[in-house]
Protein backbone atom coordinates (compact mmCIF):
# COMPACT_ATOMS: atom_id res chain seq x y z
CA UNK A 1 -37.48 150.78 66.74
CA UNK A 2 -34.07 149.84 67.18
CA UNK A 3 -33.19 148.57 70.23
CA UNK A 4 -30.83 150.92 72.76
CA UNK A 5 -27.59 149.97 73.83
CA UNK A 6 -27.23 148.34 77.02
CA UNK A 7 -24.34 149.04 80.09
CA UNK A 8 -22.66 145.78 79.22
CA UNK A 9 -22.82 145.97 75.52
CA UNK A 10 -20.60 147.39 72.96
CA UNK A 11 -20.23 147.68 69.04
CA UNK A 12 -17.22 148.05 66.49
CA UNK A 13 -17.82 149.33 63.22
CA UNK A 14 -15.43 151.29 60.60
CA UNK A 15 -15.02 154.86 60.64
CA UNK A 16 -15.41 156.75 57.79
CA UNK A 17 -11.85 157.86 58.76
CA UNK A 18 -10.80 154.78 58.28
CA UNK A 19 -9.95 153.01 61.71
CA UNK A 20 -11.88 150.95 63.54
CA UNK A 21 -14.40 152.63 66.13
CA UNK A 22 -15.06 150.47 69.22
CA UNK A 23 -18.11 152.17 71.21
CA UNK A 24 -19.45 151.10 74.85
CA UNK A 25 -21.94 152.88 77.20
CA UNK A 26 -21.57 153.67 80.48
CA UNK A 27 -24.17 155.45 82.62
CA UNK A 28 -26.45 156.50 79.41
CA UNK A 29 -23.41 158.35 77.64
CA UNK A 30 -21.51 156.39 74.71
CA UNK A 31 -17.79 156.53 74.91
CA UNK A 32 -15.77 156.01 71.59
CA UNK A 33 -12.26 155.02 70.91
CA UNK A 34 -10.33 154.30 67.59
CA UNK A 35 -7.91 151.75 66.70
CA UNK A 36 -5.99 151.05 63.55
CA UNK A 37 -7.03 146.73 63.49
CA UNK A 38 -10.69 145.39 64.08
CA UNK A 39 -8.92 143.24 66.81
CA UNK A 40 -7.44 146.18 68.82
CA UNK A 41 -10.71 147.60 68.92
CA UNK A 42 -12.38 144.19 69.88
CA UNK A 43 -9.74 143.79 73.02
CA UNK A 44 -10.56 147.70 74.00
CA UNK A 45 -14.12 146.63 73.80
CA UNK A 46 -13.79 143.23 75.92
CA UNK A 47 -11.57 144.97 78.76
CA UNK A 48 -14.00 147.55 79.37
CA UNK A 49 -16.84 145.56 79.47
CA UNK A 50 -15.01 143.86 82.40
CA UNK A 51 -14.54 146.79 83.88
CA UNK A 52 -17.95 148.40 84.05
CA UNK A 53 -19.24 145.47 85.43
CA UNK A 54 -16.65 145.79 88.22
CA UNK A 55 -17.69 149.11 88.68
CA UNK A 56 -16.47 151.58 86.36
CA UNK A 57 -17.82 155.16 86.11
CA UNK A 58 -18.07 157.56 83.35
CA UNK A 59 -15.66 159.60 84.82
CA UNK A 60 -13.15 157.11 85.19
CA UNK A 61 -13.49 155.96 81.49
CA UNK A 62 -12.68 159.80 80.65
CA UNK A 63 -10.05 161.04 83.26
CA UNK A 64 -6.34 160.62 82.78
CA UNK A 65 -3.54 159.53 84.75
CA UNK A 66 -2.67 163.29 85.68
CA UNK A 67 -5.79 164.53 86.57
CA UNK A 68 -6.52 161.66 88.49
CA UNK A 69 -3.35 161.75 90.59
CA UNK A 70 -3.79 165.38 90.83
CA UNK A 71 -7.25 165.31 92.32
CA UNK A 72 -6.13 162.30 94.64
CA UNK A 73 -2.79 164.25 95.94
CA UNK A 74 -5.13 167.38 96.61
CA UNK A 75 -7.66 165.06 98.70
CA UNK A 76 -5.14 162.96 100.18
CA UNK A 77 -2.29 165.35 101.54
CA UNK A 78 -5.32 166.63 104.48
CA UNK A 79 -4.72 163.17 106.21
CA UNK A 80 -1.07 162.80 105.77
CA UNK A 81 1.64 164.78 107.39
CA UNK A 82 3.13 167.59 105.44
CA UNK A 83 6.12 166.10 104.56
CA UNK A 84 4.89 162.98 103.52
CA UNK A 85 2.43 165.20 101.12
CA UNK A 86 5.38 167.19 99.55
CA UNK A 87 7.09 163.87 99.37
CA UNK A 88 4.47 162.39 97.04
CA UNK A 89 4.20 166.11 95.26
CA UNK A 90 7.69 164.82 94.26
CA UNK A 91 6.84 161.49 93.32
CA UNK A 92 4.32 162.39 90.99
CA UNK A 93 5.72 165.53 89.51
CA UNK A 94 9.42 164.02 88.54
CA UNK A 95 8.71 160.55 88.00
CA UNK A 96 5.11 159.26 87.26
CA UNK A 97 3.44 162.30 85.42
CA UNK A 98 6.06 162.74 82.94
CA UNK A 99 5.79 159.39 81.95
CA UNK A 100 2.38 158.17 82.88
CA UNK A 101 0.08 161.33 82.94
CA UNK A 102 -1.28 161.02 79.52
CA UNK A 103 -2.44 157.54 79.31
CA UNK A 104 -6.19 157.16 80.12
CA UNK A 105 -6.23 156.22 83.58
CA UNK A 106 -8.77 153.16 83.02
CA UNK A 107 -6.33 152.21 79.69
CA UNK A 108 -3.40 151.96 82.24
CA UNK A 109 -1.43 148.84 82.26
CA UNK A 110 0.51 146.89 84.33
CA UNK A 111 3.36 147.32 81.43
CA UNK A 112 3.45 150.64 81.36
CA UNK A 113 3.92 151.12 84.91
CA UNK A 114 6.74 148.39 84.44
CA UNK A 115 8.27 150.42 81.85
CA UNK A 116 8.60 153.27 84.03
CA UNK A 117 10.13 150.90 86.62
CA UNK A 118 13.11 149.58 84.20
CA UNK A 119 13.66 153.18 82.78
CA UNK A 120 14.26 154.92 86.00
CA UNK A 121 16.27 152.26 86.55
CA UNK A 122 18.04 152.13 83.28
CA UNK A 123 18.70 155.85 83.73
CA UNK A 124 20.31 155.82 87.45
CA UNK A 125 17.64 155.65 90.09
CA UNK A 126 18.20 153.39 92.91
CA UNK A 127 15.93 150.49 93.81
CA UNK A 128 14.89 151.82 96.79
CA UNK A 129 13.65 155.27 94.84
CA UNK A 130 11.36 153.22 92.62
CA UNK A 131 10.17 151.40 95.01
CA UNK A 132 8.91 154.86 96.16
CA UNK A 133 7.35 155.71 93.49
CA UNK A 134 5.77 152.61 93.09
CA UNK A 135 4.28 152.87 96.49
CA UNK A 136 3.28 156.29 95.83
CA UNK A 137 1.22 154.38 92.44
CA UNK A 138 -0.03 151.80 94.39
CA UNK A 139 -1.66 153.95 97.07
CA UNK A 140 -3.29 156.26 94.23
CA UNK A 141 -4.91 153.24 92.81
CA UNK A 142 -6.31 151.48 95.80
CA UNK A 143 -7.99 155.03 95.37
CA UNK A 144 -9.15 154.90 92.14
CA UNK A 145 -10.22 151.27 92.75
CA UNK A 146 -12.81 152.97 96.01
CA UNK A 147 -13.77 155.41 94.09
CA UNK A 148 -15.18 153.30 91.22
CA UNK A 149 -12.81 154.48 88.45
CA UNK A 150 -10.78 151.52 87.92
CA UNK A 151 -12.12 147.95 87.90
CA UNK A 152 -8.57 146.87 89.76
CA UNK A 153 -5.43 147.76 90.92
CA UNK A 154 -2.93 147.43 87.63
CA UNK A 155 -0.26 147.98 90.55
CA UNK A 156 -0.99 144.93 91.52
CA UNK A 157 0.61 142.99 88.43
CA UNK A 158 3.66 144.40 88.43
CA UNK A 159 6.93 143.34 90.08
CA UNK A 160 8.98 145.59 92.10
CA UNK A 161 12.92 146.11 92.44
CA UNK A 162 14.39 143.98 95.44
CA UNK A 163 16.04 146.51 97.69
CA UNK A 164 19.66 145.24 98.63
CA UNK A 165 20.21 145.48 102.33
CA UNK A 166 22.93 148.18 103.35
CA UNK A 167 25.55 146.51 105.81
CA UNK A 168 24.79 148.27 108.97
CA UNK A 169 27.34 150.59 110.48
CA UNK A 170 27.79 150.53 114.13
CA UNK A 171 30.24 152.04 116.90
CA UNK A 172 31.21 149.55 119.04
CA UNK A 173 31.84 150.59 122.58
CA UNK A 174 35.18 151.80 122.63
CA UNK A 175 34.85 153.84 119.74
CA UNK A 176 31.71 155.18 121.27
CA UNK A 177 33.64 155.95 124.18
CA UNK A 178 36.35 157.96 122.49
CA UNK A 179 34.16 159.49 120.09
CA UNK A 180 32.10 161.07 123.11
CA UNK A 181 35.05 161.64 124.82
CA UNK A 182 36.49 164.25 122.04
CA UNK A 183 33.40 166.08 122.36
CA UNK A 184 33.62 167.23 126.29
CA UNK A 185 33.07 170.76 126.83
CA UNK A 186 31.97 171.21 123.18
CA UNK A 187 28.43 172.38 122.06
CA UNK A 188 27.76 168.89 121.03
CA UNK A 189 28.35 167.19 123.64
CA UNK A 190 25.27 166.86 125.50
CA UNK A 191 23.59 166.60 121.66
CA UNK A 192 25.60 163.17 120.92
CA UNK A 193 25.56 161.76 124.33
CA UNK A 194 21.45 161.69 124.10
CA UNK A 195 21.52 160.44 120.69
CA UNK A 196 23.76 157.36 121.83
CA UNK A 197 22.11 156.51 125.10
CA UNK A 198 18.67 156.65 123.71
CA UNK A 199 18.90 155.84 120.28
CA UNK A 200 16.21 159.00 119.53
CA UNK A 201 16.14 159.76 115.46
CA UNK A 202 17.58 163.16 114.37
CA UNK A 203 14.56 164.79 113.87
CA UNK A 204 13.06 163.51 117.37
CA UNK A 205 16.52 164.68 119.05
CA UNK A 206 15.81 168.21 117.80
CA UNK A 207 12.15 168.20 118.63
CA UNK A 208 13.08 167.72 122.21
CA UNK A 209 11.97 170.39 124.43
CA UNK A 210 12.79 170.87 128.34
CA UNK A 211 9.49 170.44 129.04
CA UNK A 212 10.15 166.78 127.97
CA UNK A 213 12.88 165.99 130.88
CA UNK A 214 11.10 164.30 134.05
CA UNK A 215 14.36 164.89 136.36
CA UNK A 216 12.89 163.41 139.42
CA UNK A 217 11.84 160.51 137.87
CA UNK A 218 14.93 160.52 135.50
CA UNK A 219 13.27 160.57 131.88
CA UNK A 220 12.63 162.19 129.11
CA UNK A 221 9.10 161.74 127.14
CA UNK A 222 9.21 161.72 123.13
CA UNK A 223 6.26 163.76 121.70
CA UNK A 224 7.36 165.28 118.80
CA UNK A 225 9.98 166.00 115.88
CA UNK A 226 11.24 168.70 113.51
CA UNK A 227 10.61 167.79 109.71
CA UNK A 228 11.07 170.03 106.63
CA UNK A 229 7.65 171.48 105.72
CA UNK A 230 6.50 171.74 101.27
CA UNK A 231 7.79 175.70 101.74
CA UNK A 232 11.31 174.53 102.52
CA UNK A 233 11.42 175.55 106.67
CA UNK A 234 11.51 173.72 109.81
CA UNK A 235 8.53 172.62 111.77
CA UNK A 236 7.29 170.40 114.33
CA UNK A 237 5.21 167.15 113.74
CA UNK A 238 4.32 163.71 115.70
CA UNK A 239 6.50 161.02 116.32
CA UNK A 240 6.90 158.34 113.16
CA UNK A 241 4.54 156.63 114.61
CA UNK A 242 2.14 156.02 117.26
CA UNK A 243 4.76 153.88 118.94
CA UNK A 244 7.17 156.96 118.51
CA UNK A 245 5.53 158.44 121.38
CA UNK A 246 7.51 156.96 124.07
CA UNK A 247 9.35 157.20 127.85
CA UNK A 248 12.73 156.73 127.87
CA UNK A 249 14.72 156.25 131.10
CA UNK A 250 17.94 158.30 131.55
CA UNK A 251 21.16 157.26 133.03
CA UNK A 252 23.01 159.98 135.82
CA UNK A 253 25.51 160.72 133.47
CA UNK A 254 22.88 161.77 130.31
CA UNK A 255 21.14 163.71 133.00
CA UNK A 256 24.54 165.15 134.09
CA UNK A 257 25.05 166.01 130.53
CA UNK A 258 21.67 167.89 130.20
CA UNK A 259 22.32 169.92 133.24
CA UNK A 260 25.49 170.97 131.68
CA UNK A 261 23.58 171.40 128.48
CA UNK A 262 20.89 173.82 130.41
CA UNK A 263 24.35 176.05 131.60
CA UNK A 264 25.43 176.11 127.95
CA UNK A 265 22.31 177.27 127.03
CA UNK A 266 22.03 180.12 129.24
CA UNK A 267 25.36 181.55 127.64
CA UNK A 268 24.11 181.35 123.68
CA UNK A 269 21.08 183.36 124.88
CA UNK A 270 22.98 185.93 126.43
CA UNK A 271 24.99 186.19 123.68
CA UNK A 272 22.02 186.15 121.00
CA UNK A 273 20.62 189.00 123.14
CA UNK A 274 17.08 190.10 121.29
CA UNK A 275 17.88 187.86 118.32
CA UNK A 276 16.73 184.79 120.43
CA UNK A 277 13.55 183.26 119.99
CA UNK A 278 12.25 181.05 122.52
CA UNK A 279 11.45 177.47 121.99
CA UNK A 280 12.55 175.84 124.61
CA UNK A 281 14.15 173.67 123.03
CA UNK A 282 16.86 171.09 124.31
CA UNK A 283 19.33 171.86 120.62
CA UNK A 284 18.06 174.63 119.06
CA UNK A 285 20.12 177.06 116.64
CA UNK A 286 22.21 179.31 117.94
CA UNK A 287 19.57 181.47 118.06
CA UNK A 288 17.03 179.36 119.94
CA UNK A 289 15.32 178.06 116.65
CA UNK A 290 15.16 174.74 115.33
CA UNK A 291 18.40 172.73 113.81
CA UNK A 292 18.67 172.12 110.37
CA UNK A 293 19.17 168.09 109.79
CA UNK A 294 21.49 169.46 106.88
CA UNK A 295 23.75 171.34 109.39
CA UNK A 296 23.47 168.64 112.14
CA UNK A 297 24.79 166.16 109.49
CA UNK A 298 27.64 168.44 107.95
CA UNK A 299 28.77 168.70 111.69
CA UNK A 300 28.76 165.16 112.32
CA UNK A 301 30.71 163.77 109.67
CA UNK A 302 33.57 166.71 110.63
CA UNK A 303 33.41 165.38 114.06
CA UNK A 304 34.02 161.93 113.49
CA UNK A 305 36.60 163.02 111.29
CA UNK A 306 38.30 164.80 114.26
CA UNK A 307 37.95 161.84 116.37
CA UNK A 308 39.19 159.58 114.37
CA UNK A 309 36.30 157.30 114.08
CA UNK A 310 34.95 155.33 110.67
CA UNK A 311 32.32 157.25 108.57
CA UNK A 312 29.15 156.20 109.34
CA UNK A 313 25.56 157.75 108.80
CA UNK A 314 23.68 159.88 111.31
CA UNK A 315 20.99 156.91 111.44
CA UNK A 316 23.70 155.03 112.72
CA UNK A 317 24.01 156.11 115.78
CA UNK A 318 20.42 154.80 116.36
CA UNK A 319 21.40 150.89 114.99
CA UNK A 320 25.14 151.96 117.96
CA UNK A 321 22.58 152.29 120.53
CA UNK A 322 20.28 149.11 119.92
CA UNK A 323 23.09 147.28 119.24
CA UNK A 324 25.08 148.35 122.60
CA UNK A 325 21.84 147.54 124.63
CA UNK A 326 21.75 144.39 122.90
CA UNK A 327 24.69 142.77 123.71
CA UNK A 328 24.80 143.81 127.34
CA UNK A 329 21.77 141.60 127.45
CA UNK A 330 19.11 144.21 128.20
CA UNK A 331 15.85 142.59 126.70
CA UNK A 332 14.61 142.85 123.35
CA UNK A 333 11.31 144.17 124.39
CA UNK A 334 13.08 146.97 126.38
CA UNK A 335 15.45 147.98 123.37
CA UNK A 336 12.32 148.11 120.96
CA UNK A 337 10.51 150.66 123.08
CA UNK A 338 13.35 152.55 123.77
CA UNK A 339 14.07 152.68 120.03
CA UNK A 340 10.35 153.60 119.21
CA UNK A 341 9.26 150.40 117.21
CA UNK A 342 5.88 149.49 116.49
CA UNK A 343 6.68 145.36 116.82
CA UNK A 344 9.14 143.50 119.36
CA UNK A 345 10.01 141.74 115.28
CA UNK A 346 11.04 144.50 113.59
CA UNK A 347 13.46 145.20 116.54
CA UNK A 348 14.44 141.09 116.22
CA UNK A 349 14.83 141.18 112.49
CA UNK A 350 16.60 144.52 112.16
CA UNK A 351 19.22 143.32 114.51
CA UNK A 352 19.89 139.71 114.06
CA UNK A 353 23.43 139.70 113.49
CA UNK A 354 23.49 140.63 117.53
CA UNK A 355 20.96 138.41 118.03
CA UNK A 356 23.31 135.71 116.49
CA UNK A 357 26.04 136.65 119.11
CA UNK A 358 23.97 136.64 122.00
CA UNK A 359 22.62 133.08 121.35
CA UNK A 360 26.06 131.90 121.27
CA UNK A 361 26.56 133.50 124.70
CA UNK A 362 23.74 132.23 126.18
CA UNK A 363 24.64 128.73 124.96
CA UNK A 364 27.85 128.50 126.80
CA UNK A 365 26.30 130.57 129.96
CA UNK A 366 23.34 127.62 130.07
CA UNK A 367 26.72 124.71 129.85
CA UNK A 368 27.91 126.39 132.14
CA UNK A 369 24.91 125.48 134.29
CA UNK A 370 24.15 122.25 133.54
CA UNK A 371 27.41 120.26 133.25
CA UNK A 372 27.68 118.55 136.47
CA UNK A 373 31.25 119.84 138.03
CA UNK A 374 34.54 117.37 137.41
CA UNK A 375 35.80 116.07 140.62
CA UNK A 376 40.12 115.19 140.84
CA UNK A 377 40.31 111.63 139.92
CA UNK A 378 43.26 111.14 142.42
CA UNK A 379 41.07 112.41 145.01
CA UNK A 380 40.90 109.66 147.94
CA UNK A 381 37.82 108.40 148.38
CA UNK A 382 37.55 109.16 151.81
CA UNK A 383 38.10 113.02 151.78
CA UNK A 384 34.34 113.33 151.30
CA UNK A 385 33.74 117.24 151.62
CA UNK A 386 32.18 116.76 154.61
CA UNK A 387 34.57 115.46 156.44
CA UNK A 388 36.51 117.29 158.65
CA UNK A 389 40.62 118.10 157.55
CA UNK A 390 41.45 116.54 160.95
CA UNK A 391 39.97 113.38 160.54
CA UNK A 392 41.06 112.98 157.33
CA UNK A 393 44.94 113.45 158.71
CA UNK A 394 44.39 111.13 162.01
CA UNK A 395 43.03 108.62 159.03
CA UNK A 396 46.22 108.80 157.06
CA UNK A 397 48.15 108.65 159.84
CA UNK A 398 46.79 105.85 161.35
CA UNK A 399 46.84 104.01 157.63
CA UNK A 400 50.45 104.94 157.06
């Protein structure tokens, strides 16, 4: 009786088609592929050997790329926000299941996924969009790898575009000044003097509610945002991250601002009339809804058009504010929770060049200090500072 194949064993034979089948079993059930060379086969053969000993299933011997990445989008968008799953949607739909989908997803490579790399470079992308996508891979893998239907991450092997580091864009104070002052009285006004004091992101700026403002104790509390849903509207979501959620003192004149802001308000919704709809938000639409980013951003660039100011992104105005903080000395540690970060580092890294600045300033304030102070070398010896101008007359006198 002959004896039956084991989990770990395999055969090659010829086909009477005439390629070379190379046969292994996993979990009872034989799975066959054909190659044109004996060797081909034997490599197939040696590979996934490997991998069913680290733990490869029958269904990931069978599945490919697409349906994998399909079934792991549909389990995966429940724990991630909504606009992080229609970002991936994205990912996978333009980019990787074009390319990729085909390919068994236990016969992926490290090259192929480094082809895709160089092509959607070759053809325009930017570094920082493939590094997307191959973040988007790599997270689908480590996946697969849990679920048993790859023996390893191919992700893994593969190297990544460097991103090269925009130059950051910053008002510095007077422009910041001037550029505020050419909004007074405006309906942006309040809008951009927030953003620049606190350094809030766009989308946490237009998630702020009234509700938010402490006025007796002179804050305002970060709790949410407004992100673009999968369906294309406007919706509210949590803070970037945990760290996002966050207390942020108010000077008089921001408070000032939001009063004036409040007295604005009243006269939009007395103008909308029954077309309002309550929010209570701090800069909704004119019509009480959320603000588009798109619109928020169109505005902006006109504005600093008007003013005169350089063209800088919206994002920007966050780096103004850290930066502002930063060399008036405030502490690191108070600029990083103001700003939301997770990490007193990522606040130090992001803004080193001001770092730079402020070491050279503390340098000369600690000289300053320490070097012992130079006394008049044609001082007389005897006007000791404590002795008294008299006596030190009488003494001349009487040496003259």
């Amino acid at each position: 009786m002959a004896k039956k194949r084991g989990q770990n064993e395999g055969s090659i034979y010829k086909h009477k088609n005439g390629l070379w089948a190379a046969q292994v079993t996993i979990e009872g059930k034989h799975v066959t592929k054909y190659f044109k060379t004996k060797r081909e086969g034997r490599d197939w053969l040696k590979e996934t050997i490997v991998q069913i000993d680290d733990g490869l299933t029958l269904e990931g011997a069978q599945i490919s790329v697409e349906k994998f990445l399909r079934e792991w989008l549909e389990a995966h968008k429940l724990r991630v926000r909504p606009k992080t799953a229609f970002q991936y949607n994205q990912v996978l739909e333009q980019h990787v299941i074009p390319y990729l989908g085909k390919i068994k997803l236990k016969e992926l490579r490290p090259d192929h996924i480094q082809s895709l790399y160089s092509t959607k470079l070759k053809d325009g992308a930017s570094e920082r969009t493939v590094l997307i996508i191959h973040s988007v891979i790599h997270r689908a893998l480590e996946q697969a790898l849990k679920w048993g239907l790859v023996g390893r991450n191919v992700a893994d092997a593969v190297t990544r575009p460097r991103v090269k580091k925009k130059e950051m864009k910053t008002l510095d104070d007077n422009q910041a000044r001037s550029f505020l002052s050419s909004l007074k009285g405006s309906r942006y006004d309040a809008f951009f003097w927030v953003a620049i004091s606190t350094g809030l992101r766009q989308g946490e700026l237009l998630g702020l509610k009234w509700s938010d403002v402490d006025w007796r104790n002179r804050c305002i509390h970060v709790q949410r945002q407004v992100q673009r849903l999968s369906h294309g509207g406007l919706g509210f979501a949590p803070p970037k991250s945990e760290a996002g959620k966050r207390t942020i003192v108010l000077g008089a004149a921001v408070l000032e601002k939001l009063r004036e802001q409040m007295a604005y308000q009243d006269t939009e919704k007395s103008f909308a009339g029954k077309d309002w709809q309550e929010f209570d938000l701090i800069f909704p639409s004119a019509v009480g809804t959320p603000y588009d980013h798109r619109n928020i951003y169109r505005v902006f660039k006109i504005l600093l058009k008007e003013a005169g100011m350089p063209e800088i992104r919206f994002h920007d105005l966050r780096h103004t504010a850290a930066t502002l903080l930063l060399q008036q000395g405030v502490n690191p540690k108070v600029v990083q929770e103001r700003l939301g970060h997770s990490d007193v580092t990522l606040t130090l890294n992001t803004y080193s060049h001001v770092m730079g600045t402020i070491q050279d300033d503390a340098a000369d304030k600690l000289d300053q200090l320490l070097v012992p102070m130079k006394l008049d070398d044609n001082l007389n010896k005897s006007e000791d500072p404590g002795v008294p101008e008299e006596t030190r007359k009488k003494d001349s006198r009487k040496n003259g």
